[in-house]
N, C-alpha and C. Protein backbone atom coordinates (compact mmCIF):
# COMPACT_ATOMS: atom_id res chain seq x y z
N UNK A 1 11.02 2.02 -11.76
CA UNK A 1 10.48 0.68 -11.88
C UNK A 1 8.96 0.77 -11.83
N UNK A 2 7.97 0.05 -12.49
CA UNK A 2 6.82 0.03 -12.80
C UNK A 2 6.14 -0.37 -11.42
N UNK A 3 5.00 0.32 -11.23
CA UNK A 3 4.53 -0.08 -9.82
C UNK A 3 3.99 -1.58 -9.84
N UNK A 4 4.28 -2.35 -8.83
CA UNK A 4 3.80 -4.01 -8.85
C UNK A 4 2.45 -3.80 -8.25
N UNK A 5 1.73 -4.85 -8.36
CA UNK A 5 0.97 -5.30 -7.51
C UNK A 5 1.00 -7.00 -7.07
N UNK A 6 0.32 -7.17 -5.50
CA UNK A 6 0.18 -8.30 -4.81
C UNK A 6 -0.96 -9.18 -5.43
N UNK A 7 -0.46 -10.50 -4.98
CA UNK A 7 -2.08 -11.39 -5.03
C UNK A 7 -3.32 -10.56 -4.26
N UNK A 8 -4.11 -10.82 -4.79
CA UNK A 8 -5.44 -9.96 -3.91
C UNK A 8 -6.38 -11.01 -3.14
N UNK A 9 -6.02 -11.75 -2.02
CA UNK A 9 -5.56 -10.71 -0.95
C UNK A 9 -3.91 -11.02 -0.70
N UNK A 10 -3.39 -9.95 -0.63
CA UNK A 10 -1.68 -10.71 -0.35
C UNK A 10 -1.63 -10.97 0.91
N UNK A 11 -0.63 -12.87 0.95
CA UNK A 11 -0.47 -13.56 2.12
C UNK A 11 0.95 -12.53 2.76
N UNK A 12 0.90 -12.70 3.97
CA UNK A 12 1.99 -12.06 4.67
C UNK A 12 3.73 -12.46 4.49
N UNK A 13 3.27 -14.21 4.09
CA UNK A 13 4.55 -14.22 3.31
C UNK A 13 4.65 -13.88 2.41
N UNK A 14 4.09 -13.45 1.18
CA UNK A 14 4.30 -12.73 0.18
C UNK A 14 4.74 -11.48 0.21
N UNK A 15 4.51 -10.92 1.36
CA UNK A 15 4.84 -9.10 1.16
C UNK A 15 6.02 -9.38 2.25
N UNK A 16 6.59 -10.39 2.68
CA UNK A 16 7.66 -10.11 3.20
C UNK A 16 9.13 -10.58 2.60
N UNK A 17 8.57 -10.77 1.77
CA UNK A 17 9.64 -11.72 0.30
C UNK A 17 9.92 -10.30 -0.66
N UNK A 18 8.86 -9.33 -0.54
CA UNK A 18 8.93 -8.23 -1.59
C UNK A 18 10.47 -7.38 -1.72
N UNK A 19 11.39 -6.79 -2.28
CA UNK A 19 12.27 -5.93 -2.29
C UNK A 19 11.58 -5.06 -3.04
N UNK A 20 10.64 -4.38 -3.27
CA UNK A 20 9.97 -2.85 -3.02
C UNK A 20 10.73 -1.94 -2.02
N UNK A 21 11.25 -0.27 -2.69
CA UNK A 21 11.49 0.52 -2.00
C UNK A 21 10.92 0.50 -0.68
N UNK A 22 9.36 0.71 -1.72
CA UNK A 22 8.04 0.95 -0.63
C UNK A 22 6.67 0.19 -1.09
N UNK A 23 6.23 0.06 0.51
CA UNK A 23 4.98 -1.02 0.42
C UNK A 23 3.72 -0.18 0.56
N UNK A 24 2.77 -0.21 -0.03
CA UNK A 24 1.35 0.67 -0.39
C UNK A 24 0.46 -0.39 -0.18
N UNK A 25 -0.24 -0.34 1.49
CA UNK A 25 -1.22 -1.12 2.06
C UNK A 25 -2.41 -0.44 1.19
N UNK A 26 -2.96 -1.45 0.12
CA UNK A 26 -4.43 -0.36 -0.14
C UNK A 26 -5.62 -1.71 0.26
N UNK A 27 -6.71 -1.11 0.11
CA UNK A 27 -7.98 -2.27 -0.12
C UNK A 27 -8.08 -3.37 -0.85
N UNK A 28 -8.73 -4.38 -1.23
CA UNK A 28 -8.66 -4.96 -1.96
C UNK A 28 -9.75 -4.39 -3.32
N UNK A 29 -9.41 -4.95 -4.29
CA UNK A 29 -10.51 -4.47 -5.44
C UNK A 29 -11.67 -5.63 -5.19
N UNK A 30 -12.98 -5.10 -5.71
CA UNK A 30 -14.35 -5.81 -6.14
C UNK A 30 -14.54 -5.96 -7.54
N UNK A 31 -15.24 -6.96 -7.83
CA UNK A 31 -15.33 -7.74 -9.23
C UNK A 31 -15.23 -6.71 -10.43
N UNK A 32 -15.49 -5.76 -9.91
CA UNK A 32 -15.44 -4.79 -10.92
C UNK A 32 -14.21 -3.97 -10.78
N UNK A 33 -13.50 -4.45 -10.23
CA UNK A 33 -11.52 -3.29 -10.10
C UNK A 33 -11.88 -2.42 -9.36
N UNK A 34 -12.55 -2.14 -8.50
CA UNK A 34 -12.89 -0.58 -8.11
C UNK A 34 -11.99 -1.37 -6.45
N UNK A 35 -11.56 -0.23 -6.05
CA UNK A 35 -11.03 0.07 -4.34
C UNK A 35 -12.15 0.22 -3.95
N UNK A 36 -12.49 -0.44 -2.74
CA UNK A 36 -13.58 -0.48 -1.75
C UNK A 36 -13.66 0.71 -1.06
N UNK A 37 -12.39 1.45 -0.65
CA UNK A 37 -11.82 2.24 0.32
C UNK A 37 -11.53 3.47 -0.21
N UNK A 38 -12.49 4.49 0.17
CA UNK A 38 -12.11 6.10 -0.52
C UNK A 38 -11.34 6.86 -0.34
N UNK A 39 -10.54 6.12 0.65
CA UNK A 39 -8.81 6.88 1.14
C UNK A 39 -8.58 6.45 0.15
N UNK A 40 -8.68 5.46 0.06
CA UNK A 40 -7.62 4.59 -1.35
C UNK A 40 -7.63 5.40 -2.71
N UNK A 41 -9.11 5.16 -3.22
CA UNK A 41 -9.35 5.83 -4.49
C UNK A 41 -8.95 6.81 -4.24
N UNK A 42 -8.99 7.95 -3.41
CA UNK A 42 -8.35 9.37 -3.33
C UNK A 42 -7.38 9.58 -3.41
N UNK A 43 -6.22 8.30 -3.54
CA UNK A 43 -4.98 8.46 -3.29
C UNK A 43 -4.50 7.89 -4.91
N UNK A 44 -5.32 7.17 -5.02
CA UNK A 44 -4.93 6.03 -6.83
C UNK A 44 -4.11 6.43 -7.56
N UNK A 45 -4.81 7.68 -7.94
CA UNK A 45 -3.90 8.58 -9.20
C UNK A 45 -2.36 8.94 -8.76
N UNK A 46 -2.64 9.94 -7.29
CA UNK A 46 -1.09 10.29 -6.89
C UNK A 46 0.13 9.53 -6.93
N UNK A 47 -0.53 8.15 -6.13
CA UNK A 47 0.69 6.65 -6.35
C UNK A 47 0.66 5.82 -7.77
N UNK A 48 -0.15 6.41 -8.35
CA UNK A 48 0.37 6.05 -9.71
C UNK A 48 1.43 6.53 -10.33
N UNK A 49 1.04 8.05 -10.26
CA UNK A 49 1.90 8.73 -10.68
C UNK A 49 3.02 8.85 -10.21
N UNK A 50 3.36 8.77 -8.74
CA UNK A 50 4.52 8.77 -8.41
C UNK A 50 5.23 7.20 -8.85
N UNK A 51 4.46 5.96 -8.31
CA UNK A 51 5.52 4.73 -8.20
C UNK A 51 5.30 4.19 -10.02
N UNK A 52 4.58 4.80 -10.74
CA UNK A 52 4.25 4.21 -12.09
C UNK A 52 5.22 4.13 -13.15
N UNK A 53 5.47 5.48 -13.31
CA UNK A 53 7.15 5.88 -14.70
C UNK A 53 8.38 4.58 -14.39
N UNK A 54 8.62 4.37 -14.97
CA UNK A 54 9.78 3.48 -15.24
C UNK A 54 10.96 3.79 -14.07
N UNK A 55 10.85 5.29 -14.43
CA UNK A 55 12.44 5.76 -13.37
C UNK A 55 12.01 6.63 -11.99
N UNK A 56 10.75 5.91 -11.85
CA UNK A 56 10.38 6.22 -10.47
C UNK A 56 10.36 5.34 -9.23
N UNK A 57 10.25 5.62 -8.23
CA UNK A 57 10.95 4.52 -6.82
C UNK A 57 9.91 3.31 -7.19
N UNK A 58 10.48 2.10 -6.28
CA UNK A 58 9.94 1.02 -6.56
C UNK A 58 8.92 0.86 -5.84
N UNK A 59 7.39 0.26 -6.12
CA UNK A 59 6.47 0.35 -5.30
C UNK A 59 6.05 -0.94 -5.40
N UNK A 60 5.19 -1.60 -4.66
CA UNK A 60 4.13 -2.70 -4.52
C UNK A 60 3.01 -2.57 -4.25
N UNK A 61 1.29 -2.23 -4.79
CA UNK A 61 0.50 -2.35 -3.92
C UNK A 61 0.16 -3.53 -3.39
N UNK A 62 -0.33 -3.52 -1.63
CA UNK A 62 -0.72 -4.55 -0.96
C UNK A 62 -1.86 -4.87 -1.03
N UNK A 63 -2.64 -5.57 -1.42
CA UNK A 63 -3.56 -5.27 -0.86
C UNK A 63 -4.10 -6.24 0.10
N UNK A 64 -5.16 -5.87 1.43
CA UNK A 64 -5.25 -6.51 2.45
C UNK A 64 -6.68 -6.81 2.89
N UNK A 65 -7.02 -6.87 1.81
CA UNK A 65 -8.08 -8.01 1.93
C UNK A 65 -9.79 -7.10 1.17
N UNK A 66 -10.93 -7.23 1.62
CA UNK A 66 -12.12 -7.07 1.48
C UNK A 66 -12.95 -6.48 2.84
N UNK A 67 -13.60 -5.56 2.78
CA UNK A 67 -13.45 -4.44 3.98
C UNK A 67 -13.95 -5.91 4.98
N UNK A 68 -15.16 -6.47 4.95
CA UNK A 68 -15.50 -7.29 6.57
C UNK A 68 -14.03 -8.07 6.51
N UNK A 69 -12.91 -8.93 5.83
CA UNK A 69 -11.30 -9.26 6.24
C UNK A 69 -10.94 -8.19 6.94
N UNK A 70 -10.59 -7.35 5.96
CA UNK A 70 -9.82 -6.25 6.73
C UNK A 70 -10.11 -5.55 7.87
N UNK A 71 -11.46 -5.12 8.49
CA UNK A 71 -11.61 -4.81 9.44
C UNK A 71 -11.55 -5.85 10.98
N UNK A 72 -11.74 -7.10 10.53
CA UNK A 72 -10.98 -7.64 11.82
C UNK A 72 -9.58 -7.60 12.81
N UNK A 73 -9.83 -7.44 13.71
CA UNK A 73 -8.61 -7.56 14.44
C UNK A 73 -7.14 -8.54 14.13
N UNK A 74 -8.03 -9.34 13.72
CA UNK A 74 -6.41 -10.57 13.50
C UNK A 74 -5.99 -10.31 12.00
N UNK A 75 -6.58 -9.65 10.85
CA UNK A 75 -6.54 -9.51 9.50
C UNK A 75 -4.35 -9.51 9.87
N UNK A 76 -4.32 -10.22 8.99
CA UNK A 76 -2.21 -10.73 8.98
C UNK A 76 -1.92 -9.17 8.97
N UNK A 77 -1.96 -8.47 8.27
CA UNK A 77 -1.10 -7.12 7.83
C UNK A 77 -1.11 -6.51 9.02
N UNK A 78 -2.41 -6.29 10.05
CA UNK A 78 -2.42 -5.58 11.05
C UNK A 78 -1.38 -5.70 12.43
N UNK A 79 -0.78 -7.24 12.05
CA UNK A 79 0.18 -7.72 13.12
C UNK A 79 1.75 -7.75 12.51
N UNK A 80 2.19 -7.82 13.12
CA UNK A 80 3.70 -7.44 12.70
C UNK A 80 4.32 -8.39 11.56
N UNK A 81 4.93 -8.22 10.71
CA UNK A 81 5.66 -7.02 10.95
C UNK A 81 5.69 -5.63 10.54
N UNK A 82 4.19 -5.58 9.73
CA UNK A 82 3.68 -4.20 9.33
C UNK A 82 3.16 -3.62 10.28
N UNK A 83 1.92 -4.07 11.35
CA UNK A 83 1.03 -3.77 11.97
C UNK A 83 0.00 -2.21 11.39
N UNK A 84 0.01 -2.37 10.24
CA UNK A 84 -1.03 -1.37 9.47
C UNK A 84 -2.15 -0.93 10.46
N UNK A 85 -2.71 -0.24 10.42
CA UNK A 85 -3.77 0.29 11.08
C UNK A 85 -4.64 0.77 10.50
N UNK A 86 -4.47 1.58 8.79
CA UNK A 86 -5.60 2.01 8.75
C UNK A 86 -4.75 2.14 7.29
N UNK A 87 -5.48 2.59 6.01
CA UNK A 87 -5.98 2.22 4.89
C UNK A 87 -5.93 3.34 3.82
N UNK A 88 -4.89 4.32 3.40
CA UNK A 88 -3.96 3.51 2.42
C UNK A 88 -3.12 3.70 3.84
N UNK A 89 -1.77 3.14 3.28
CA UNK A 89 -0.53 2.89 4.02
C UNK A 89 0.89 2.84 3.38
N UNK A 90 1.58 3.62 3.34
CA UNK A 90 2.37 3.68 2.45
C UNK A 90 3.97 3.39 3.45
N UNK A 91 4.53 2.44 3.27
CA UNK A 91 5.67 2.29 4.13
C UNK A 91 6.83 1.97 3.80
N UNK A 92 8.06 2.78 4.17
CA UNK A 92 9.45 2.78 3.37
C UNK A 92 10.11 1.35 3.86
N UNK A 93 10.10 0.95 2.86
CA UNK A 93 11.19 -1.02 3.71
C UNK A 93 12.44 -0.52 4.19
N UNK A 94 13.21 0.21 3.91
CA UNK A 94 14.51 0.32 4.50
C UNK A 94 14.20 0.74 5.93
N UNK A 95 13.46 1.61 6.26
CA UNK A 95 13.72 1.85 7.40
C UNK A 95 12.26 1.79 8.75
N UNK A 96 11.13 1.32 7.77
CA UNK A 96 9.82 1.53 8.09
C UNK A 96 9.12 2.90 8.37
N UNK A 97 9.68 3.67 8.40
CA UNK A 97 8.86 4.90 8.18
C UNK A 97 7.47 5.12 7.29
N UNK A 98 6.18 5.55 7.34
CA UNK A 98 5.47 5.62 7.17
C UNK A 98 4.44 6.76 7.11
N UNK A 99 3.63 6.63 5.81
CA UNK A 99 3.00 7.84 5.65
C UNK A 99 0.94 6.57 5.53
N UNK A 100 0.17 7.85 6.29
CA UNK A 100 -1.01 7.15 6.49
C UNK A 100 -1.91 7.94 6.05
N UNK A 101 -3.25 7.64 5.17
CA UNK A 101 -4.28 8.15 4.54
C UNK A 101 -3.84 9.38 4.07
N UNK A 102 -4.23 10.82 4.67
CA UNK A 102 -4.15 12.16 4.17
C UNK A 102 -2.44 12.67 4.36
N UNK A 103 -2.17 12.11 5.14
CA UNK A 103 -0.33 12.30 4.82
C UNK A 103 0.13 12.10 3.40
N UNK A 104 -0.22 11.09 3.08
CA UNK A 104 0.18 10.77 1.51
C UNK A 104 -0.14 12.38 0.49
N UNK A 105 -1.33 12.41 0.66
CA UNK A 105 -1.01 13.84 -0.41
C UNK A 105 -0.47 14.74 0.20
N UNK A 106 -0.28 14.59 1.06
CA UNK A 106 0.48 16.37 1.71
C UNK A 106 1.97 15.96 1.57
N UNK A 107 2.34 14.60 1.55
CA UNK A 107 3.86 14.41 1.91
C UNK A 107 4.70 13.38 0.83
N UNK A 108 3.88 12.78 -0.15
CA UNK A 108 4.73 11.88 -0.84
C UNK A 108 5.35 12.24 -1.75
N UNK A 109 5.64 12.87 -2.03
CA UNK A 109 6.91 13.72 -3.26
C UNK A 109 8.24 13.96 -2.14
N UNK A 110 7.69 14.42 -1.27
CA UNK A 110 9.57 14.27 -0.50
C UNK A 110 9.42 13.20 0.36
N UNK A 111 8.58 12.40 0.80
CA UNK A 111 8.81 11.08 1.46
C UNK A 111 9.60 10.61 0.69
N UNK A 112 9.34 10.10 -0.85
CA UNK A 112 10.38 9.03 -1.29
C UNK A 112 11.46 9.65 -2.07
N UNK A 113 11.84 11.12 -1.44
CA UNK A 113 13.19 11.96 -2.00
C UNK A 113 14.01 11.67 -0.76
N UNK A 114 13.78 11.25 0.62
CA UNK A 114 14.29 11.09 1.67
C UNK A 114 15.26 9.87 1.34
């Protein structure tokens, strides 16, 4: 299935309505499409490639806001029922398991073979 993306910024009821395999907390984009967040961009290509092909797992990116949003304490995503912490975020809905920033390249080819 083609990777989705959220409203930018996605409301918390929106990403909890999602049936996505898996949910991909990234940054929000600036007027110009670019990720604010260089975990993020470092990661772009890999979760493309993995959640992008047609007959690849189902993905959503989140995205959670504009770095001064996102770095507040109350920013929605950071409180349950995600409670994200930090930026990308990649999290399995069936069971919440989770892969965070540099985990993703070391581990997402058998994360979503699990």
């Amino acid at each position: 299935m083609p990777l989705q993306e959220s409203p930018d910024p996605a409301s918390p009821s929106w990403v909890q309505s999602v049936t996505a395999d898996f949910l991909i907390f990234y940054s929000s984009r600036d007027a110009n499409g670019r990720l604010w967040c260089p975990d993020c961009v470092a990661v772009e290509n890999l979760v493309q490639q993995t959640f992008g092909p047609s007959d690849g797992p189902s993905g959503v990116l989140v995205y959670v806001g504009q770095r001064p949003h996102w770095k507040t304490p109350s920013n929605a995503h950071r409180t349950g029922p995600w409670h994200v912490d930090s930026i990308p975020t990649i999290i399995r809905a069936r069971d919440g398991a989770r892969l965070v920033e540099e985990e993703i390249t070391e581990r997402l080819a058998a994360f979503v073979r699990e």
